[in-house]
C-alpha atoms as a PDB file:
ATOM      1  CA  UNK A   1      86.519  78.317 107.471  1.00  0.00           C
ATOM      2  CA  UNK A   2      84.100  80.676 108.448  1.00  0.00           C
ATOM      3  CA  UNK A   3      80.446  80.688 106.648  1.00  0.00           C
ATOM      4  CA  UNK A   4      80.026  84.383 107.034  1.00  0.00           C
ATOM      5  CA  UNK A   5      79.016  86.957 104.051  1.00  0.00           C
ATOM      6  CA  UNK A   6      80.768  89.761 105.648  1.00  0.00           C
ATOM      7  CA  UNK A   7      84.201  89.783 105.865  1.00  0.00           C
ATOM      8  CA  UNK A   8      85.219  91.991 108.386  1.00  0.00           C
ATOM      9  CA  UNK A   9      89.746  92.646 109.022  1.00  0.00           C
ATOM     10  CA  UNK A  10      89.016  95.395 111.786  1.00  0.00           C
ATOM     11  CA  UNK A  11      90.358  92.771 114.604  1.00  0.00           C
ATOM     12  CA  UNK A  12      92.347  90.310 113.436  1.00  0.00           C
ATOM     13  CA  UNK A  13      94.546  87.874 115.625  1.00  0.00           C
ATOM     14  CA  UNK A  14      97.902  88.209 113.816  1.00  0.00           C
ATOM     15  CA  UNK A  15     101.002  86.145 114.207  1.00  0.00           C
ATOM     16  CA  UNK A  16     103.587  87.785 116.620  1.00  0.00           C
ATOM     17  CA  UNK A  17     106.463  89.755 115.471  1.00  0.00           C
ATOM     18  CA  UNK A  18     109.577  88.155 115.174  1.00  0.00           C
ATOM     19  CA  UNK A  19     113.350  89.714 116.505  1.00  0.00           C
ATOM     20  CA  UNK A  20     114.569  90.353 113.115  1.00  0.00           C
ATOM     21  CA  UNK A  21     112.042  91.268 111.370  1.00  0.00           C
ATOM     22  CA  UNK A  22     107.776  92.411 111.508  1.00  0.00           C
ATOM     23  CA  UNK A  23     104.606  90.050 111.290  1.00  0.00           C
ATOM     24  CA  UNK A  24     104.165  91.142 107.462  1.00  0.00           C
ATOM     25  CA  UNK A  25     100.956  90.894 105.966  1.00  0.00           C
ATOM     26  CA  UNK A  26     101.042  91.276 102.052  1.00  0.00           C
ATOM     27  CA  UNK A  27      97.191  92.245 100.140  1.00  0.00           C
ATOM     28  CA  UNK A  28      96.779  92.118  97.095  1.00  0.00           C
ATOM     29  CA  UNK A  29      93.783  92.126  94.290  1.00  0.00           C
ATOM     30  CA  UNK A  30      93.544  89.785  91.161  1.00  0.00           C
ATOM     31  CA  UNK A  31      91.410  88.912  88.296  1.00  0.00           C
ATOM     32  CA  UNK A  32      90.409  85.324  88.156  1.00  0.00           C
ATOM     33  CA  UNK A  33      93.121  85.133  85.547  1.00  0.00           C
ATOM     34  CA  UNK A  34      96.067  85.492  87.992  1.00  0.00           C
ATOM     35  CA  UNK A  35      96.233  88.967  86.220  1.00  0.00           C
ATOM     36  CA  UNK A  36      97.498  92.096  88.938  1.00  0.00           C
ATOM     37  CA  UNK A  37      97.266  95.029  86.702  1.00  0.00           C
ATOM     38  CA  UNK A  38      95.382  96.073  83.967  1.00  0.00           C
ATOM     39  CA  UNK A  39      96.496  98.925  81.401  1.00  0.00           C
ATOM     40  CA  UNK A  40      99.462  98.962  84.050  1.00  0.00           C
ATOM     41  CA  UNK A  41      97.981  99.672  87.241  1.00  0.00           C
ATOM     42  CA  UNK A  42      95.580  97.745  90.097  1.00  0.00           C
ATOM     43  CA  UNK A  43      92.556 100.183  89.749  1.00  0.00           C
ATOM     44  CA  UNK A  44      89.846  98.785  88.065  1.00  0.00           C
ATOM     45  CA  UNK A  45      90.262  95.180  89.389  1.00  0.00           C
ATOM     46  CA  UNK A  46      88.732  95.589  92.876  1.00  0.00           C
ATOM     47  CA  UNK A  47      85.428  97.227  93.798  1.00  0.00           C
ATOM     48  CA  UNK A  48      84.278 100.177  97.044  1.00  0.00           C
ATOM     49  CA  UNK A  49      83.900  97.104  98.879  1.00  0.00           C
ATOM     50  CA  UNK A  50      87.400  95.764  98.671  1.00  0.00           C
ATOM     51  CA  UNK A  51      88.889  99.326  99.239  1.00  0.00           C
ATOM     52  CA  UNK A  52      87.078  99.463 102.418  1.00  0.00           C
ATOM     53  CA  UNK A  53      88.665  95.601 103.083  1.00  0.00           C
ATOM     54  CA  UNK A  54      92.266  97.567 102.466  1.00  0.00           C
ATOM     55  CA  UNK A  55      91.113 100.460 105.098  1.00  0.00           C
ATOM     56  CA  UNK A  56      90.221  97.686 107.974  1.00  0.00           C
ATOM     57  CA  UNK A  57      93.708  95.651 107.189  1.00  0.00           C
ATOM     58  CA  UNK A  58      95.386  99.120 107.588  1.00  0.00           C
ATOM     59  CA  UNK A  59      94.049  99.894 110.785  1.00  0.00           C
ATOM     60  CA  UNK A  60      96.026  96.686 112.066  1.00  0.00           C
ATOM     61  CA  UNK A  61      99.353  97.461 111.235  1.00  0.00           C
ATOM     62  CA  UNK A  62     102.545 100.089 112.064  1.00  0.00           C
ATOM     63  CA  UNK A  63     103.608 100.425 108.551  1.00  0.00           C
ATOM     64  CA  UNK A  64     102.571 100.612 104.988  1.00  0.00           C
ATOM     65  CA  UNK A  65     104.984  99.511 102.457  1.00  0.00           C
ATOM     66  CA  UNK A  66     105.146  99.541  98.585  1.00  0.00           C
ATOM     67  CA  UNK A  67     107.442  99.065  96.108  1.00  0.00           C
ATOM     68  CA  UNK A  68     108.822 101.753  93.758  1.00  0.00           C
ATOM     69  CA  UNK A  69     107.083 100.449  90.473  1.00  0.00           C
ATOM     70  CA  UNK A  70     103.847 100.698  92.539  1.00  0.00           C
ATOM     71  CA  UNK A  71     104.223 103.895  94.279  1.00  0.00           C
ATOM     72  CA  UNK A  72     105.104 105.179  90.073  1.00  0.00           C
ATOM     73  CA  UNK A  73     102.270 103.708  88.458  1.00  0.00           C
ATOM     74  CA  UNK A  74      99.534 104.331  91.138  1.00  0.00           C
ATOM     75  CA  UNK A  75     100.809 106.175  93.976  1.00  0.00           C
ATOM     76  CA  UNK A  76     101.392 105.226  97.546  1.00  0.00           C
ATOM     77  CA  UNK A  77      99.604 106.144 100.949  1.00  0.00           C
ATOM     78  CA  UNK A  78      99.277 104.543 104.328  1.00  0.00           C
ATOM     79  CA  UNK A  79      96.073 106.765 105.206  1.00  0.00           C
ATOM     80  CA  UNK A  80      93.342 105.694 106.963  1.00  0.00           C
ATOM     81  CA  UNK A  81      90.331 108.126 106.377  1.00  0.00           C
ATOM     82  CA  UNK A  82      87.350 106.485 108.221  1.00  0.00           C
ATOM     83  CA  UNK A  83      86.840 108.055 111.734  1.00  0.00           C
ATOM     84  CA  UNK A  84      85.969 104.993 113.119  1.00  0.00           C
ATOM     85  CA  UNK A  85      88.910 102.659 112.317  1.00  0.00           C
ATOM     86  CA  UNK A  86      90.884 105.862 113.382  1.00  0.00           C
ATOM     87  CA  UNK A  87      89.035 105.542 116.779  1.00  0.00           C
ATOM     88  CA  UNK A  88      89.887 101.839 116.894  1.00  0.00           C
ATOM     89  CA  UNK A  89      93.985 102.750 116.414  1.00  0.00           C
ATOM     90  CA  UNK A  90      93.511 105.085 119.324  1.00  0.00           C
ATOM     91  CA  UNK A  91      91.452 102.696 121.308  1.00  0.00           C
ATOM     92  CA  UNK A  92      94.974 100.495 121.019  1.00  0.00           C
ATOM     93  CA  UNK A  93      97.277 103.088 120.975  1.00  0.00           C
ATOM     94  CA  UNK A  94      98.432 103.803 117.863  1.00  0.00           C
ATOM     95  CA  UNK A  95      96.270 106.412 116.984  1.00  0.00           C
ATOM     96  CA  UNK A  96      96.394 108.078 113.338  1.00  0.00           C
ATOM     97  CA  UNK A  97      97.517 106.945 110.125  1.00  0.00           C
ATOM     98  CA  UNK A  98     100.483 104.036 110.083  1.00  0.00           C
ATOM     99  CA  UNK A  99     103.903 104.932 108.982  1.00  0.00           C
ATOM    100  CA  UNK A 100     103.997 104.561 104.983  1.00  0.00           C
ATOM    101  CA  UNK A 101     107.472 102.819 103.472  1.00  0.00           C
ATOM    102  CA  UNK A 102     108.544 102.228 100.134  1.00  0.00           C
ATOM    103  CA  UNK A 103     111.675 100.460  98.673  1.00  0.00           C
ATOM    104  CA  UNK A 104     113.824 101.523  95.482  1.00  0.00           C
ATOM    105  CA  UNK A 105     117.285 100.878  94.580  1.00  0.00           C
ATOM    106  CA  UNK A 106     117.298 103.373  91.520  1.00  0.00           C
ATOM    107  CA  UNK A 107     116.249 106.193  93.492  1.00  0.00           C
ATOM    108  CA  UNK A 108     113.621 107.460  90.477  1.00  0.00           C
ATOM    109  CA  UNK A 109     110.334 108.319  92.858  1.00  0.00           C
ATOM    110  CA  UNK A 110     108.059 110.910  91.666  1.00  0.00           C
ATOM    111  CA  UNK A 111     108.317 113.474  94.610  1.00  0.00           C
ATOM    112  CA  UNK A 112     105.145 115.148  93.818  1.00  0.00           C
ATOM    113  CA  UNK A 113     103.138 112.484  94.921  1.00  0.00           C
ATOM    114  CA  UNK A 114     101.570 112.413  98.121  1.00  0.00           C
ATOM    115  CA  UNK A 115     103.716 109.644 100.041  1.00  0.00           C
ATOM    116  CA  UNK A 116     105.929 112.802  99.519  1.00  0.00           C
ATOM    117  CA  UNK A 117     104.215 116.275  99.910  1.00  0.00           C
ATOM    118  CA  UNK A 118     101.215 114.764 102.438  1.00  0.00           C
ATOM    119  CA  UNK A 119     100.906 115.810 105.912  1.00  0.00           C
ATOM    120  CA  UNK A 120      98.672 112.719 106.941  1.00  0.00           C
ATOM    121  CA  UNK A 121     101.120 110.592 107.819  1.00  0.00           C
ATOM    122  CA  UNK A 122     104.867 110.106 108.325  1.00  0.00           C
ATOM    123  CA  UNK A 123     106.578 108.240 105.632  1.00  0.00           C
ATOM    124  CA  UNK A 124     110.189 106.465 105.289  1.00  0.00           C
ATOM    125  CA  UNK A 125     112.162 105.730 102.182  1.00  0.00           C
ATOM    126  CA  UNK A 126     114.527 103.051 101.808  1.00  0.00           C
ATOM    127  CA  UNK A 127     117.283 103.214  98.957  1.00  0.00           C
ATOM    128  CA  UNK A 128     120.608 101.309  98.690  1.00  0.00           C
ATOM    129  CA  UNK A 129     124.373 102.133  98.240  1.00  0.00           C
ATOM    130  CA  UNK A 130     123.728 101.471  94.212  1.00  0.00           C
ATOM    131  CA  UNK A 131     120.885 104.952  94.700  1.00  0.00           C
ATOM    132  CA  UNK A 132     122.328 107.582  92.924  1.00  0.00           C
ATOM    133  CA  UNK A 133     123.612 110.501  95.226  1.00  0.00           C
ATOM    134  CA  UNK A 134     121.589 113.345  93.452  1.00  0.00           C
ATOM    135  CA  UNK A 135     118.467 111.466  94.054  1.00  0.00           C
ATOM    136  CA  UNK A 136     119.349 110.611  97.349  1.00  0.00           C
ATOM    137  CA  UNK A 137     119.817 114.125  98.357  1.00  0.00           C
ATOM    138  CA  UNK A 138     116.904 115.026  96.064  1.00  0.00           C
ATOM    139  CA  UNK A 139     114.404 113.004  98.217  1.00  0.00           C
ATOM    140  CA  UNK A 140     116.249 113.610 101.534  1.00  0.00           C
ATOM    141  CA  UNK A 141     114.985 117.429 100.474  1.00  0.00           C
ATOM    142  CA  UNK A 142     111.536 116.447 100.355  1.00  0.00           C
ATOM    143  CA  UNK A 143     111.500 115.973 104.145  1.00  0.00           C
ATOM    144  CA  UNK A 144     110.906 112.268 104.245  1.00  0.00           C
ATOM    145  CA  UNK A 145     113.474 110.137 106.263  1.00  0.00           C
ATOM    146  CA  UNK A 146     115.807 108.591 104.655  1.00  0.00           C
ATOM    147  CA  UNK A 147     117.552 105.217 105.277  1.00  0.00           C
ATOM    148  CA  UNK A 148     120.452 103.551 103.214  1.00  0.00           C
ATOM    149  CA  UNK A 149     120.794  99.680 102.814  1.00  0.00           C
ATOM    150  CA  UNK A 150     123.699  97.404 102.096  1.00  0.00           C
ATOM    151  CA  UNK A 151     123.181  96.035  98.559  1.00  0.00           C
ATOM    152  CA  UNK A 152     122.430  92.700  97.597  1.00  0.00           C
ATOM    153  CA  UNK A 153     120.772  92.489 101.015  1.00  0.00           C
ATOM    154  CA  UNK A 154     118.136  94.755 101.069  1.00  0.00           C
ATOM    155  CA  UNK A 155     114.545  93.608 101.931  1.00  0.00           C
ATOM    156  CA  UNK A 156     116.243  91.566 104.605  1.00  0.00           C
ATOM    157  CA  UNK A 157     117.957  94.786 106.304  1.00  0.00           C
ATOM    158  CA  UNK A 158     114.977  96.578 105.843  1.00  0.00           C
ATOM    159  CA  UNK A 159     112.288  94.455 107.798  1.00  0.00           C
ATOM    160  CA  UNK A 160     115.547  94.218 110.069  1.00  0.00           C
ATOM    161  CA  UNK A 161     115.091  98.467 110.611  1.00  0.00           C
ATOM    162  CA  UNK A 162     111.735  98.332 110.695  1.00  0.00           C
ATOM    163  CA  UNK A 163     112.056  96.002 113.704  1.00  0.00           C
ATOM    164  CA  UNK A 164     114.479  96.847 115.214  1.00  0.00           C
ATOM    165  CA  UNK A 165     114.698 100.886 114.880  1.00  0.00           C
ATOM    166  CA  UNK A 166     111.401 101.392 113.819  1.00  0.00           C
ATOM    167  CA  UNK A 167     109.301  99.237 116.409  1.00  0.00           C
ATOM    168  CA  UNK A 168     106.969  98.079 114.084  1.00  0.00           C
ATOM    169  CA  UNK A 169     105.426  94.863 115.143  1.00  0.00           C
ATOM    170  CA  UNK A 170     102.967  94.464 111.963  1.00  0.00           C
ATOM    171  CA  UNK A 171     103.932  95.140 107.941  1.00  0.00           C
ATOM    172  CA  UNK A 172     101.421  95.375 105.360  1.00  0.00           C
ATOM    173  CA  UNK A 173     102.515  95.232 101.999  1.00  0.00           C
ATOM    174  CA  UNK A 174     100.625  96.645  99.030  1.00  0.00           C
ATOM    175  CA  UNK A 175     102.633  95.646  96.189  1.00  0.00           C
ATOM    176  CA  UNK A 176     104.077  95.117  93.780  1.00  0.00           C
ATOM    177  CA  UNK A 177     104.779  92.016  92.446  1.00  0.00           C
ATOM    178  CA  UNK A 178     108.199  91.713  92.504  1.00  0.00           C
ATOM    179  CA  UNK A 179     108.580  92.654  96.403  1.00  0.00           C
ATOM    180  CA  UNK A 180     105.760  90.501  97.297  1.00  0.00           C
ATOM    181  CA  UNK A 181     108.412  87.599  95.302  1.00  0.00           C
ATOM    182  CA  UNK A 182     111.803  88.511  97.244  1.00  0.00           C
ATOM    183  CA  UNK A 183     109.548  88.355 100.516  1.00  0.00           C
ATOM    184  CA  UNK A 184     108.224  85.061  99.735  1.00  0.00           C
ATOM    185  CA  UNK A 185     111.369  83.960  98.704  1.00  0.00           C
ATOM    186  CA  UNK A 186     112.875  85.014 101.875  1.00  0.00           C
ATOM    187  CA  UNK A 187     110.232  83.316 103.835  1.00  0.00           C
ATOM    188  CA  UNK A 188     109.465  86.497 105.451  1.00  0.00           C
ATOM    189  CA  UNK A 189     105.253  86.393 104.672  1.00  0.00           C
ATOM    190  CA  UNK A 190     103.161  85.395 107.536  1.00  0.00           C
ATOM    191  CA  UNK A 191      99.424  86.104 105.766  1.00  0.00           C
ATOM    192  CA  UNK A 192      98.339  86.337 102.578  1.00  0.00           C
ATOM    193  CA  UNK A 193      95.320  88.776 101.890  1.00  0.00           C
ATOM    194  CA  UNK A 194      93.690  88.436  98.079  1.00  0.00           C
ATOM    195  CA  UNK A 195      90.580  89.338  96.625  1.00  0.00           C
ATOM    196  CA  UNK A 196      89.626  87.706  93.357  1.00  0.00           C
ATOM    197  CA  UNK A 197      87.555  90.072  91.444  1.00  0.00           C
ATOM    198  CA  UNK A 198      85.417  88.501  88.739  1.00  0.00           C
ATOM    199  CA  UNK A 199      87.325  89.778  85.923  1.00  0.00           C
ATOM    200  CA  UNK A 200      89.368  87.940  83.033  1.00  0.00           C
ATOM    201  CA  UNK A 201      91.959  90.086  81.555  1.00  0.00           C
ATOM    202  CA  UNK A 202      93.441  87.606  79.563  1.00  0.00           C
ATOM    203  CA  UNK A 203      97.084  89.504  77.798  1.00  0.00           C
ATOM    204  CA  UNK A 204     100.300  88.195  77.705  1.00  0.00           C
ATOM    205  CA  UNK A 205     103.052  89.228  80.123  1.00  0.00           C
ATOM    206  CA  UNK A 206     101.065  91.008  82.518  1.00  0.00           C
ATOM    207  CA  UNK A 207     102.164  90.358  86.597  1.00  0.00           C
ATOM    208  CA  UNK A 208     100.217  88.343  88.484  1.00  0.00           C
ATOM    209  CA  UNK A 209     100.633  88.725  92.910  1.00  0.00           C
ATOM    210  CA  UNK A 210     103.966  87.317  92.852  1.00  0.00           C
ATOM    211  CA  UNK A 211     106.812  87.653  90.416  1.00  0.00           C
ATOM    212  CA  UNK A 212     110.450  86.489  90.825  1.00  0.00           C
ATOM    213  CA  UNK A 213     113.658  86.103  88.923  1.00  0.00           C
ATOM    214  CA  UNK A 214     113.926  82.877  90.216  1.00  0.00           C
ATOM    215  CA  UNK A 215     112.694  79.303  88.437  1.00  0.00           C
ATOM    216  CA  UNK A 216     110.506  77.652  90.909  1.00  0.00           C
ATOM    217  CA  UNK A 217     111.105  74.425  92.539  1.00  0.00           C
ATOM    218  CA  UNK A 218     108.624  72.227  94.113  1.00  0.00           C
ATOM    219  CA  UNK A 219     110.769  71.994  97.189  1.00  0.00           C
ATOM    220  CA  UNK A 220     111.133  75.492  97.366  1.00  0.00           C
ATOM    221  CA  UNK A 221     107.155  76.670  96.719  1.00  0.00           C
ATOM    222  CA  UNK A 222     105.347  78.601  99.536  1.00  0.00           C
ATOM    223  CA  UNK A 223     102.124  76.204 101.140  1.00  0.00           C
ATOM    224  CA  UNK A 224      99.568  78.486 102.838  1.00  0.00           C
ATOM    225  CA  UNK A 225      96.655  77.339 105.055  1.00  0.00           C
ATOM    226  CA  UNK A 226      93.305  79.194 104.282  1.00  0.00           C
ATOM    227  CA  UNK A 227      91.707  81.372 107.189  1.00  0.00           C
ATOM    228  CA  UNK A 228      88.565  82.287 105.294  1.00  0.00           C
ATOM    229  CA  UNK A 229      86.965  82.810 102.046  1.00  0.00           C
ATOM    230  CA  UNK A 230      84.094  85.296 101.263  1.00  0.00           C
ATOM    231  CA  UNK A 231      82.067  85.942  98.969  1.00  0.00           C
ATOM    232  CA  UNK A 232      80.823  89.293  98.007  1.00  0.00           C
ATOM    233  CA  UNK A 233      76.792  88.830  96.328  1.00  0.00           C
ATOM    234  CA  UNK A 234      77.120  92.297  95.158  1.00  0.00           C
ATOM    235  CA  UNK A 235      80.634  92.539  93.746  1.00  0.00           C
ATOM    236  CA  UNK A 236      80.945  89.293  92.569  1.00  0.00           C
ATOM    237  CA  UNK A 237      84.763  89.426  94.711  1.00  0.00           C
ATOM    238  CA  UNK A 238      85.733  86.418  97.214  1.00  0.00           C
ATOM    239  CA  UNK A 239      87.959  87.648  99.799  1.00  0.00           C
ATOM    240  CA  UNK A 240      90.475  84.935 100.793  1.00  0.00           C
ATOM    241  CA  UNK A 241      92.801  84.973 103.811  1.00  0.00           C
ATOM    242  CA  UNK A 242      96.091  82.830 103.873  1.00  0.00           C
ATOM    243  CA  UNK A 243      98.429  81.870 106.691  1.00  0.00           C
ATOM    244  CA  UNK A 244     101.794  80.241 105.309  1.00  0.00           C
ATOM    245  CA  UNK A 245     102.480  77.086 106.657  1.00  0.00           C
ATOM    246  CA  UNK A 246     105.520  76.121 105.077  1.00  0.00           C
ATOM    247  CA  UNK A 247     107.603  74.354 102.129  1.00  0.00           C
ATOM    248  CA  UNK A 248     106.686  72.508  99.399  1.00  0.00           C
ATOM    249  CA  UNK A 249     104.296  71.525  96.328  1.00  0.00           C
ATOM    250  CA  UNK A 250     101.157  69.597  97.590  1.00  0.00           C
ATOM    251  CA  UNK A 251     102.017  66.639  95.279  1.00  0.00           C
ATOM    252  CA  UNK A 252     105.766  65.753  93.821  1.00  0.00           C
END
């Protein structure tokens, strides 16, 4: 791994896209506790340094996705702001902001957010047959495209869209817990992006990255290879970056 300071995700060699469905990247910040939220939301667990970190992955990718619980508790955006990652999505043509995503079966989004009423980038919302029709038409009036899954399939038939209809070649996911579980449970992660910020929060029944209905099973587990680990002097974070590699507990 590399013995830099500095981590830097401006050019990163990705994994290719695959027929069916993106290279998807998922990031996500924790306290050294496992912990993902605190008093219900991410802010507050990483520092300016890490939220630059989230900028550079950004400037990688086609699409921004988040689930519904995220996009209520702490909004939702695919922006990138800095003029110089925006140069460096021109430079390989795909200049501005990527397209932002989220995913909801209930169909309760609050529609005065920005992923809603924002001009800086284009935005797609995926619901499924169980979505109620007043809040499908409800959010179809808000401007923002629209696309209907088959239940009981969903994640699957969206990364299938995003593919296939969409073009997108590279997915970063922002959350939350639960989509980052049916996406490792469909074997559908390629990296794994974390920052471990120097924080216990300690609580009971608080998310950690990844959250699932399922019981685990050590045949079943997801084994990742690490890329790199940083540490921040200043912050006190370590940035770590994860390729999965396959199947299976280390030790059964």
């Amino acid at each position: 791994m590399p013995g830099t300071t500095r981590s830097d995700y401006t050019r990163l060699n990705l994994p290719r896209a695959r027929d069916d469905r993106p290279c998807v990247l998922v990031n996500m910040v924790t306290s050294l506790d496992g912990k993902a939220v605190i008093e219900g939301t991410e802010r507050g667990l990483g520092s300016a340094a890490d939220a630059r970190l989230m900028q550079e992955l950004r400037s990688n990718v086609d699409m921004v996705l988040n689930g519904a619980g995220t996009l209520r508790a702490s909004g939702s955006s695919s922006r990138v702001d800095d003029a110089d990652l925006l140069a460096l999505r021109a430079e390989r043509g795909t200049p501005g902001s990527p397209l932002a995503a989220v995913l909801s079966g209930s169909g309760d989004l609050p529609l005065e957010r920005p992923f809603f009423t924002s001009a800086a980038f284009d935005a797609v919302v995926y619901l499924t047959e169980r979505t109620p029709q007043k809040r499908v038409e409800a959010i179809a009036a808000t401007g923002r495209r629209v696309v209907m899954l088959e239940a009981g399939d969903e994640v699957r038939s969206m990364l299938r869209h995003m593919r296939r209809e969409l073009a997108v070649g590279v997915l970063l996911v922002e959350g939350g817990p639960r989509l980052n579980g049916e996406l490792f449970e469909l074997g559908a992660v390629d990296e794994l992006f974390l920052t471990l910020s120097p924080l216990v929060v300690g609580g009971h029944h608080l998310p950690t990255a990844v959250e699932g209905a399922r019981a685990p099973a050590l045949d079943t587990v997801t084994r990742l290879e690490p890329l790199s680990a940083v540490p921040n002097p200043e912050t006190g974070e370590l940035y770590l970056r994860y390729r999965v590699s396959g199947r299976g507990a280390l030790m059964r």
